[in-house]
C-alpha atoms as a PDB file:
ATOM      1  CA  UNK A   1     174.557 151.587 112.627  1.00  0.00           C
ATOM      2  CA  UNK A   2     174.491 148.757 110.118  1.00  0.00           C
ATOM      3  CA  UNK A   3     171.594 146.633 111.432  1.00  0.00           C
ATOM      4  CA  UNK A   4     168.300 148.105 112.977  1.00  0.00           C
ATOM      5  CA  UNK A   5     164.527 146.618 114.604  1.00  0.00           C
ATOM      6  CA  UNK A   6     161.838 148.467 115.365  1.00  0.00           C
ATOM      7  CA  UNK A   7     158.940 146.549 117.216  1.00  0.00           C
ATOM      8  CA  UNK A   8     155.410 147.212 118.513  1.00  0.00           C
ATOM      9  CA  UNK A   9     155.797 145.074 122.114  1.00  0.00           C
ATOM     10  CA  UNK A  10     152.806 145.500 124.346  1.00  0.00           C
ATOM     11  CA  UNK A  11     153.173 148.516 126.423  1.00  0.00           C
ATOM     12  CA  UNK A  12     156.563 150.325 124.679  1.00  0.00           C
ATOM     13  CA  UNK A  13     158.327 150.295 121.791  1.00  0.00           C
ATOM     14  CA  UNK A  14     161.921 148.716 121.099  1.00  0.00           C
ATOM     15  CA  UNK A  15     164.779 150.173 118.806  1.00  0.00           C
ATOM     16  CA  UNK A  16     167.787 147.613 118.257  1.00  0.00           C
ATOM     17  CA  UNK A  17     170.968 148.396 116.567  1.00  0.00           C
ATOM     18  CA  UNK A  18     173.877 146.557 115.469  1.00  0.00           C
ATOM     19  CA  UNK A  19     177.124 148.882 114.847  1.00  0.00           C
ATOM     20  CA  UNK A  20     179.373 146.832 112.473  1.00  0.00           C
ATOM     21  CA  UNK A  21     182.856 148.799 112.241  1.00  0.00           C
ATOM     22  CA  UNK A  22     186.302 148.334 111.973  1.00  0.00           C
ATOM     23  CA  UNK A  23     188.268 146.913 115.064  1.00  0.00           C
ATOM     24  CA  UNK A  24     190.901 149.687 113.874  1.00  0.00           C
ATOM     25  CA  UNK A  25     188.501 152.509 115.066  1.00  0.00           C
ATOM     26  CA  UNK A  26     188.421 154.573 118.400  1.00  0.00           C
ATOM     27  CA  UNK A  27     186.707 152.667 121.106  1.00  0.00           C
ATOM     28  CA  UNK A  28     183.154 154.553 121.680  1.00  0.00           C
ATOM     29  CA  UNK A  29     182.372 156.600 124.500  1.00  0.00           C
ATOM     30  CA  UNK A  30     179.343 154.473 126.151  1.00  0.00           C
ATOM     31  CA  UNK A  31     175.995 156.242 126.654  1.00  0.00           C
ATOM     32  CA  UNK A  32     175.908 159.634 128.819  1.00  0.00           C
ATOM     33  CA  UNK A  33     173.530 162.715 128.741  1.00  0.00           C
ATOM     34  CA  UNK A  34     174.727 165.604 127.199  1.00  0.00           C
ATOM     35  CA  UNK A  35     173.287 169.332 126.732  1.00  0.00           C
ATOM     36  CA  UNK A  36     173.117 170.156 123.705  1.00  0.00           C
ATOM     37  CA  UNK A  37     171.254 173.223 122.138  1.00  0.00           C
ATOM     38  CA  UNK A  38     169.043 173.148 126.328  1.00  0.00           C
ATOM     39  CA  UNK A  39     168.309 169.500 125.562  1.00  0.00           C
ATOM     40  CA  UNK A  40     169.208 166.727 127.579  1.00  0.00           C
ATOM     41  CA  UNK A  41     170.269 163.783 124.673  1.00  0.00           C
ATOM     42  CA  UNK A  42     171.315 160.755 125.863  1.00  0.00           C
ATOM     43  CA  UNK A  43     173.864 158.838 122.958  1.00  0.00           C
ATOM     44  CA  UNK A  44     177.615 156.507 122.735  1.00  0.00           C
ATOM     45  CA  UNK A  45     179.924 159.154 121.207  1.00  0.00           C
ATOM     46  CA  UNK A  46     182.485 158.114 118.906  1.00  0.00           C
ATOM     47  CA  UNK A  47     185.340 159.586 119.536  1.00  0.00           C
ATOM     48  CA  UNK A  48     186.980 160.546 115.890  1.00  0.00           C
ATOM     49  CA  UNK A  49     183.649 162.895 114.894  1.00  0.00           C
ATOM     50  CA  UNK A  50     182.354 163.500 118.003  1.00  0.00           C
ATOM     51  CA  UNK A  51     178.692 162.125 116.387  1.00  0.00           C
ATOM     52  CA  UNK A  52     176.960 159.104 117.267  1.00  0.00           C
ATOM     53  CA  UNK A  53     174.604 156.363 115.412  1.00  0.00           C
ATOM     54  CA  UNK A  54     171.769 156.095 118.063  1.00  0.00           C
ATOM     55  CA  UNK A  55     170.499 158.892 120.218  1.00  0.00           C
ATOM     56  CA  UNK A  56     167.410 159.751 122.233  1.00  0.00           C
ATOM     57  CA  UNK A  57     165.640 162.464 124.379  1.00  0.00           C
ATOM     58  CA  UNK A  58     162.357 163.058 125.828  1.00  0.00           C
ATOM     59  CA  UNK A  59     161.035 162.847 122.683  1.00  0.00           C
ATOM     60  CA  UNK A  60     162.708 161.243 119.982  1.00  0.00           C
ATOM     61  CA  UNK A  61     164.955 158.454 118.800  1.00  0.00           C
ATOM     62  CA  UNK A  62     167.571 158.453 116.204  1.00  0.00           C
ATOM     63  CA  UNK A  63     169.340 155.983 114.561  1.00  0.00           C
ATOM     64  CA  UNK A  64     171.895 156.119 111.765  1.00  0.00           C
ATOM     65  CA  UNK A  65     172.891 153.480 109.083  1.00  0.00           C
ATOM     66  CA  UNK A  66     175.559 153.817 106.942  1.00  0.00           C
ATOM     67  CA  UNK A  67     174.283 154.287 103.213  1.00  0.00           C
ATOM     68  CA  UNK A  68     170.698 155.059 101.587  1.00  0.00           C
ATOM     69  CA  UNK A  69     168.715 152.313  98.990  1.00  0.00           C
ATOM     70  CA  UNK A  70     172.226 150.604  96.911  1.00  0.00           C
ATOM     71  CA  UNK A  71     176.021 151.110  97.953  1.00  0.00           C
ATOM     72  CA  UNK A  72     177.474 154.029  97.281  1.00  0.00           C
ATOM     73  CA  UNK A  73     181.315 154.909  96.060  1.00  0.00           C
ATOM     74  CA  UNK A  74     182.832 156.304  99.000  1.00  0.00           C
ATOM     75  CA  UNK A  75     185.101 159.366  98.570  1.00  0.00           C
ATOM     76  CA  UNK A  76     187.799 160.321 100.542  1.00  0.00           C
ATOM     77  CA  UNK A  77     186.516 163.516 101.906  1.00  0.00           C
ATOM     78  CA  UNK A  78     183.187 164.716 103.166  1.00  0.00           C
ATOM     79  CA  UNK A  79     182.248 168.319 104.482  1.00  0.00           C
ATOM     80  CA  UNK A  80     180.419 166.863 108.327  1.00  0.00           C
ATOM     81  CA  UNK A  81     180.183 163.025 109.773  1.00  0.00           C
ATOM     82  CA  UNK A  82     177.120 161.610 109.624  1.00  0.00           C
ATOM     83  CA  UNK A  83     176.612 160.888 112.864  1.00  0.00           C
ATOM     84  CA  UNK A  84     176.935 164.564 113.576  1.00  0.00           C
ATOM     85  CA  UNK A  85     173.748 164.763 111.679  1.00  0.00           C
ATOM     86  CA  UNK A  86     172.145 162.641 113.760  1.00  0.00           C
ATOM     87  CA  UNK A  87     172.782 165.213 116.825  1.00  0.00           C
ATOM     88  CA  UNK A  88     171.454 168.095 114.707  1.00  0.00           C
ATOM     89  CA  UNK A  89     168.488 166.387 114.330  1.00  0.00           C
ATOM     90  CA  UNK A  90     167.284 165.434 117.735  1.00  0.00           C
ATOM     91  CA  UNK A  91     168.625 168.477 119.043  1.00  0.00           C
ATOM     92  CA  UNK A  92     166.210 170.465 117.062  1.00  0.00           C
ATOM     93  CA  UNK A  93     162.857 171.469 117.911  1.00  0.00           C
ATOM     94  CA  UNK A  94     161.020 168.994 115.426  1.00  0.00           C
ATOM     95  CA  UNK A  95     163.293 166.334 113.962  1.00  0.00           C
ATOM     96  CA  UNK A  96     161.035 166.051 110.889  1.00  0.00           C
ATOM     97  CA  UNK A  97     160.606 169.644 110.118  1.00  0.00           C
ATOM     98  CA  UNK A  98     164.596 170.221 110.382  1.00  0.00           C
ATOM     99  CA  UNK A  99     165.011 167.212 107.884  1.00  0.00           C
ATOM    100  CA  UNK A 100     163.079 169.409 105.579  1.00  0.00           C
ATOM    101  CA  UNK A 101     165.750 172.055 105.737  1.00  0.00           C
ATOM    102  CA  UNK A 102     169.156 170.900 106.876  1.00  0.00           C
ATOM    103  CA  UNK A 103     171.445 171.164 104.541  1.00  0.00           C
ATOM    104  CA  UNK A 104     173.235 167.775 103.236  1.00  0.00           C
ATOM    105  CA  UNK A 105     175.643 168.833 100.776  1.00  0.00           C
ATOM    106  CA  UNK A 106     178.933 166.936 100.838  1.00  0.00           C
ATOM    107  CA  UNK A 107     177.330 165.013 103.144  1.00  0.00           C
ATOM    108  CA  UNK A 108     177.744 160.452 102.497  1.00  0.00           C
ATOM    109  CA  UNK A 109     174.653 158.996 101.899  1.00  0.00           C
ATOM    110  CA  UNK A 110     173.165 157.427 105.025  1.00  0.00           C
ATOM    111  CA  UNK A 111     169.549 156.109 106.206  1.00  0.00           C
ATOM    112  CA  UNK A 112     167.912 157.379 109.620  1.00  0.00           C
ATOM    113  CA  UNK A 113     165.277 155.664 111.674  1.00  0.00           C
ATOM    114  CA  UNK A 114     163.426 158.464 113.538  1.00  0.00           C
ATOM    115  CA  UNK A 115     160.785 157.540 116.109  1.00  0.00           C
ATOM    116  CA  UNK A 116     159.006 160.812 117.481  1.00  0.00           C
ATOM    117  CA  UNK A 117     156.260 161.378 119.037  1.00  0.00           C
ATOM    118  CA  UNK A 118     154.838 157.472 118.451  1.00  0.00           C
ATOM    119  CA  UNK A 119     155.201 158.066 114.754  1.00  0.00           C
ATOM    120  CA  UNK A 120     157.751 156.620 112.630  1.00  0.00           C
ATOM    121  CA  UNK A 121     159.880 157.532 110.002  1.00  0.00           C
ATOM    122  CA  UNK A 122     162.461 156.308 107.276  1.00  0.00           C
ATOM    123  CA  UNK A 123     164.667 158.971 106.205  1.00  0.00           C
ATOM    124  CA  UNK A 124     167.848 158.907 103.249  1.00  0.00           C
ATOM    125  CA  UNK A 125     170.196 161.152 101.535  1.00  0.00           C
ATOM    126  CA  UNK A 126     171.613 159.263  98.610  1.00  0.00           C
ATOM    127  CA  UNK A 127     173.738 162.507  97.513  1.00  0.00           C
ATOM    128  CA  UNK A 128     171.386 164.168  95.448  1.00  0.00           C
ATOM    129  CA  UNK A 129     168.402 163.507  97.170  1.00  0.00           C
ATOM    130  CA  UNK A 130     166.225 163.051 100.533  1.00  0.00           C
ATOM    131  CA  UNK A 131     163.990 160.896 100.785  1.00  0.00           C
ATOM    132  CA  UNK A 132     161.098 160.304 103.532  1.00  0.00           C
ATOM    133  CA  UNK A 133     158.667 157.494 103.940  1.00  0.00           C
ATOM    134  CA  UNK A 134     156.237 157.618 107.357  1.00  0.00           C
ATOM    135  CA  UNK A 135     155.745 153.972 108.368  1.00  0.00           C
ATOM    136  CA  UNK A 136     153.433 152.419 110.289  1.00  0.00           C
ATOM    137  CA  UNK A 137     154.391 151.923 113.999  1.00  0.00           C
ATOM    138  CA  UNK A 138     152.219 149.134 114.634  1.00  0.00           C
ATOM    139  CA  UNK A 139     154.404 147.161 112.432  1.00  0.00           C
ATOM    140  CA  UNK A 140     157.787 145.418 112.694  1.00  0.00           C
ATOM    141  CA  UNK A 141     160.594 146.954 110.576  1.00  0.00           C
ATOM    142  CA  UNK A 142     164.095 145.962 109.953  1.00  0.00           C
ATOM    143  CA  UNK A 143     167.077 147.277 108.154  1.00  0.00           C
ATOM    144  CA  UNK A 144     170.505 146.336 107.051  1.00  0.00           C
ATOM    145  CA  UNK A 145     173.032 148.929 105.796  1.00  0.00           C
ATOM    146  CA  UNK A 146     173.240 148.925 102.107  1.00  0.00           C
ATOM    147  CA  UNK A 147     177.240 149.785 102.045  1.00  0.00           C
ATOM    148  CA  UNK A 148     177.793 145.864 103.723  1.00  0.00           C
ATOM    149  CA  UNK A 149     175.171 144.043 102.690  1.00  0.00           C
ATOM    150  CA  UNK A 150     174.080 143.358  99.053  1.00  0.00           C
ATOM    151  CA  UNK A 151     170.210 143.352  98.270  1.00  0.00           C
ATOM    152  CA  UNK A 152     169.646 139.826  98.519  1.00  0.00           C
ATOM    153  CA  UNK A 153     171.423 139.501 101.756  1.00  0.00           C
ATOM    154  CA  UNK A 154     169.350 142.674 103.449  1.00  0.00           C
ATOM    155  CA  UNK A 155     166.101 140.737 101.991  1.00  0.00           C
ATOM    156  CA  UNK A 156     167.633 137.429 103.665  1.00  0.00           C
ATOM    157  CA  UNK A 157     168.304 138.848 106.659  1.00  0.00           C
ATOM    158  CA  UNK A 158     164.756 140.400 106.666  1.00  0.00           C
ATOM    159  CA  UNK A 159     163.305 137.143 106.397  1.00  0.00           C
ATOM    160  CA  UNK A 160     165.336 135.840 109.563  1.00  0.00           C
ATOM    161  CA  UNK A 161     163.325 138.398 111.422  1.00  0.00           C
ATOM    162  CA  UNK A 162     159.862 137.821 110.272  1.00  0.00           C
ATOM    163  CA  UNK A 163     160.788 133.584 110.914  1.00  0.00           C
ATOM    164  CA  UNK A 164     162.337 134.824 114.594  1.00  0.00           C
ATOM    165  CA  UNK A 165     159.064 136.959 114.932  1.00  0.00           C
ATOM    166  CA  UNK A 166     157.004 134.195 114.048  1.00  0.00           C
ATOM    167  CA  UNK A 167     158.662 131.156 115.830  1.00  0.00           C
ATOM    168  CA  UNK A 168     158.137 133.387 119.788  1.00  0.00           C
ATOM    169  CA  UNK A 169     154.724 133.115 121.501  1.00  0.00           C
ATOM    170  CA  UNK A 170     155.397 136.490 123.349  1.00  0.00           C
ATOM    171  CA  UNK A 171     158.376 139.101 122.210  1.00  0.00           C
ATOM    172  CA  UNK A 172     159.899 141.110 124.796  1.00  0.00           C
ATOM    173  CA  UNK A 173     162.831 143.460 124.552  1.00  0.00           C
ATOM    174  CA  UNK A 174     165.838 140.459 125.549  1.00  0.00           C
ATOM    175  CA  UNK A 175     164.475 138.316 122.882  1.00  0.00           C
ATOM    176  CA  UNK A 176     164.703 140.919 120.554  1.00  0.00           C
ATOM    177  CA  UNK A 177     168.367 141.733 122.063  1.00  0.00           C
ATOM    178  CA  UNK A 178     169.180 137.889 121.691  1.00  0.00           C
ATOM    179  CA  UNK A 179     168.172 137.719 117.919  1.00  0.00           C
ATOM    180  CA  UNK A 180     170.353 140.885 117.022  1.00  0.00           C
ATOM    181  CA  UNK A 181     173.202 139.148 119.083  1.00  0.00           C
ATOM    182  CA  UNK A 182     172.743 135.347 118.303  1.00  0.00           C
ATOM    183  CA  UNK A 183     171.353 134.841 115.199  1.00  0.00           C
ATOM    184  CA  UNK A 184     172.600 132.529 112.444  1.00  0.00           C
ATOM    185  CA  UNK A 185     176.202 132.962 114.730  1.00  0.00           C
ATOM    186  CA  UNK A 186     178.060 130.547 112.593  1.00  0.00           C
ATOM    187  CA  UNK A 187     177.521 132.935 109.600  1.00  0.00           C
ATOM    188  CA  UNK A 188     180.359 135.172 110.477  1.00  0.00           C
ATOM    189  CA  UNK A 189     180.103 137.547 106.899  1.00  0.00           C
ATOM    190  CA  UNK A 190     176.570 138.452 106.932  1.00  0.00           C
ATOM    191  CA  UNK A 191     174.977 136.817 110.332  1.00  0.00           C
ATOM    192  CA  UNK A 192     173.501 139.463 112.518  1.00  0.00           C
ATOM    193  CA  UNK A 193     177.208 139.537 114.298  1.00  0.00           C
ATOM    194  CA  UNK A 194     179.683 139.786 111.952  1.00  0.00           C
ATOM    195  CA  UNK A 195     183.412 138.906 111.754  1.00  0.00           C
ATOM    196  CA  UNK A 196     185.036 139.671 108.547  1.00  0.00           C
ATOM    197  CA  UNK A 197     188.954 138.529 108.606  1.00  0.00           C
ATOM    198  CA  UNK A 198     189.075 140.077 112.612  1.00  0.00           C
ATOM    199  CA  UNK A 199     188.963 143.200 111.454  1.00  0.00           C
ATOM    200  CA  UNK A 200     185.644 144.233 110.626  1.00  0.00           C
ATOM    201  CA  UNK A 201     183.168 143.395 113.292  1.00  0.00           C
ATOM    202  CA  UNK A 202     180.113 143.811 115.398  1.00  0.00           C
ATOM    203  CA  UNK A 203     181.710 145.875 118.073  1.00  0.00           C
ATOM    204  CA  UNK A 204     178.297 146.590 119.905  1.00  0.00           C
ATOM    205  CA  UNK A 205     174.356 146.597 119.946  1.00  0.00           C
ATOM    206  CA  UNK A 206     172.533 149.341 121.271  1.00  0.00           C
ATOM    207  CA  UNK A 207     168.920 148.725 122.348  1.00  0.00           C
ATOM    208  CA  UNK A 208     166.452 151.714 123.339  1.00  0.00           C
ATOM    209  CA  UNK A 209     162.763 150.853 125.118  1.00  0.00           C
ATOM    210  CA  UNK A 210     160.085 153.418 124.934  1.00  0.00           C
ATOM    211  CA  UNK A 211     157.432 153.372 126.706  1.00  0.00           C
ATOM    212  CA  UNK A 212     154.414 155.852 127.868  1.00  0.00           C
ATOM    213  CA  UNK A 213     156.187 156.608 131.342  1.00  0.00           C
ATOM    214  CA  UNK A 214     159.850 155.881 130.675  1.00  0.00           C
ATOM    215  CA  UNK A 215     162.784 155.281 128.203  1.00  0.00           C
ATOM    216  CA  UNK A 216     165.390 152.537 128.919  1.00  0.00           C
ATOM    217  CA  UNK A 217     168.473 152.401 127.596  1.00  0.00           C
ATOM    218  CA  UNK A 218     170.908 149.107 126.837  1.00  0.00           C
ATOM    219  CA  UNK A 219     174.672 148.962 125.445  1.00  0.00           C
ATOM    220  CA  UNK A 220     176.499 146.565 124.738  1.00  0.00           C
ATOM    221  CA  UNK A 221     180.128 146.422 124.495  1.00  0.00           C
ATOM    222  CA  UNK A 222     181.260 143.074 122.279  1.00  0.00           C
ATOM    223  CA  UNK A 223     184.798 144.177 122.117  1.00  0.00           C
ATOM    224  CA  UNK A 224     184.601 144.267 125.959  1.00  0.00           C
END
């Protein structure tokens, strides 16, 4: 939920995501298919909402990073999780249409990734407003999460992806898992797996693979 990819490979399409979170924090639920609303969504669950940061169905992919374009000052109390936003979303009969409607009030800001239907859109709430942007599939994207990682090192970080990008003859979905889980290692406050005093750290990366005929799924436990 705090670091995400989106490439173009050959023949599919791969989503990465790095959830950075406190050690402190429930132990997620690892991927399973639920029903929810007739639909069969496949998601980790964590446990203390019930929501998640990276779901997907037949049809759609959704995933959730914490804050919108600058860090935010987090109150104490909100009226619904986040990531329980991200279920009403793909649970809906358009995920782009509902964004148009659902209500965010009292809601933290957060930014979703939404890949339906081979289109591909950026989506915030900042607290007063939403904001969409349709990007270009064909392209590779990446995003850090605004509340851990100031502008310079999201723009940083960005350009360790285009030099990763750059430096492979031929990208396939473990490279791209590799680069979310190796890169700059050493670089435990803002490398692509944290460790900030033990107590805030990458606890997983979640990797979904779209492609015309099938959807593959990848967790990774790093607390495991």
């Amino acid at each position: 939920m705090c670091t995400v990819s989106f490439f173009p490979l050959k023949d599919s399409y791969c989503i990465t995501s790095n959830r950075d979170e406190s050690i402190l924090r429930e132990r997620a639920i690892p991927p399973t298919k639920y029903l929810i609303n007739n639909q069969e969504i496949y998601f980790p669950k964590d446990p203390k909402a019930g929501g998640t940061w990276f779901a997907h169905n037949n049809k759609s992919s959704i995933v959730l990073l914490n804050g919108a374009r600058e860090k935010h000052i987090h109150k104490s109390n909100y009226r619904k999780s986040r990531g329980l936003i991200v279920l009403d979303l793909i649970s809906s009969i358009n995920p782009i249409q509902e964004w148009d409607t659902i209500e965010l009030d009292n809601i933290e800001p957060f930014t979703i990734v939404l890949f339906s239907e081979e289109k591909l859109y950026q989506l915030q709430w900042d607290e007063i407003t939403k904001n969409s942007i349709e990007l270009n599939p064909n392209e590779n994207h990446i995003w850090s999460s605004s509340t851990l990682y100031e502008k310079e090192i999201r723009e940083e970080r960005a350009a360790w992806f285009q030099d990763f990008i750059k430096s492979e003859n031929e990208l396939n979905s473990q490279k791209l898992l590799n680069f979310h889980q190796f890169t700059e290692s050493e670089n435990k406050n803002f490398g692509l797996q944290i460790n900030r005093n033990n107590i805030l750290k990458t606890i997983s990366i979640t990797q979904c693979v779209i492609s015309k005929n099938d959807i593959t799924f990848n967790y990774i436990d790093l607390l495991d």
